[in-house]
Protein backbone atom coordinates (compact mmCIF):
# COMPACT_ATOMS: atom_id res chain seq x y z
CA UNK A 1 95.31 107.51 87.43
CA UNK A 2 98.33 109.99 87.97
CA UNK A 3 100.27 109.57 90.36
CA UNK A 4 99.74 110.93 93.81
CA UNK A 5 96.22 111.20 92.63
CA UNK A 6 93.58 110.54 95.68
CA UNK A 7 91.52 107.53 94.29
CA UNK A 8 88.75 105.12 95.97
CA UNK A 9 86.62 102.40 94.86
CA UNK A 10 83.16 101.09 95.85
CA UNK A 11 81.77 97.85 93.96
CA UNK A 12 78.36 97.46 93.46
CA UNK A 13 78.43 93.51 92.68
CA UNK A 14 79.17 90.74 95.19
CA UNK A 15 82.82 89.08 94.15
CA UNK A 16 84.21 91.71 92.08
CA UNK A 17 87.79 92.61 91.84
CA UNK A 18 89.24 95.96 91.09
CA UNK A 19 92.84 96.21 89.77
CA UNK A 20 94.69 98.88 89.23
CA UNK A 21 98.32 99.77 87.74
CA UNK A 22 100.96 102.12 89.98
CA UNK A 23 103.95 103.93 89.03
CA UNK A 24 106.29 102.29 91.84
CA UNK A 25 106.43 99.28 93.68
CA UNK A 26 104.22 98.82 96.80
CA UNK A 27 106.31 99.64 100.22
CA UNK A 28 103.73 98.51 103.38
CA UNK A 29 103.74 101.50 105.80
CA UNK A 30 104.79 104.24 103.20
CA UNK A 31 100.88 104.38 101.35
CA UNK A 32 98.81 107.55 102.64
CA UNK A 33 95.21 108.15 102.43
CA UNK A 34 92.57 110.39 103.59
CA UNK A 35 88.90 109.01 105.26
CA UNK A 36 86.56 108.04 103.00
CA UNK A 37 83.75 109.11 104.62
CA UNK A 38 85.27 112.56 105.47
CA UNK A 39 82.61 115.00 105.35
CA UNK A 40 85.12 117.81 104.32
CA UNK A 41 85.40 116.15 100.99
CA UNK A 42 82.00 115.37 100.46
CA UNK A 43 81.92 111.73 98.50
CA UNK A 44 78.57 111.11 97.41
CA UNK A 45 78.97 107.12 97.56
CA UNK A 46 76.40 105.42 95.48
CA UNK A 47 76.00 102.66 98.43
CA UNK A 48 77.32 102.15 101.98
CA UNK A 49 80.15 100.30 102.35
CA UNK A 50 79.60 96.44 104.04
CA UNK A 51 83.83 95.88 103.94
CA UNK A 52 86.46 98.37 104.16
CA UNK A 53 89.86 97.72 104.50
CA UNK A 54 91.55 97.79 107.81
CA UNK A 55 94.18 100.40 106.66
CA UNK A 56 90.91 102.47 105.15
CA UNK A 57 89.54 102.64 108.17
CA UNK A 58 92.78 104.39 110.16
CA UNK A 59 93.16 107.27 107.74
CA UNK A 60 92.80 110.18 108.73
CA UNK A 61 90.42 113.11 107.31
CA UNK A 62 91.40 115.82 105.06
CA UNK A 63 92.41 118.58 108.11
CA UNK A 64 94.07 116.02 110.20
CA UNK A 65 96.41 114.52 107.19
CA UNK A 66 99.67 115.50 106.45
CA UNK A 67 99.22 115.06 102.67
């Protein structure tokens, strides 16, 4: 995906992993993201979501980011 392209992931099978390649290394605290479940956006999510991420869950939605 190109970078500073908005992605998300939802697995559909128990114990799968997703990888995926970035441009530049990781630095905790610099990532941004917008709510998955924002209704401005408007995913139509194949299946609820059982785990989400802790750092998922505290993004904001698309009005309220600074992206």
């Amino acid at each position: 995906m190109p970078a500073g392209c908005a992605h998300g992931f939802l697995t559909l099978e128990v114990a799968t992993d997703a990888l995926y390649q970035i441009d530049r290394i990781y630095i905790p605290g610099r990532a941004r993201g917008l709510r998955y479940d924002d209704p401005a956006i408007g995913i139509a999510w194949p299946a609820a979501p059982r785990v989400i991420a802790p750092a998922d869950l505290g993004c904001p939605a698309l009005g309220e980011s600074p992206i």
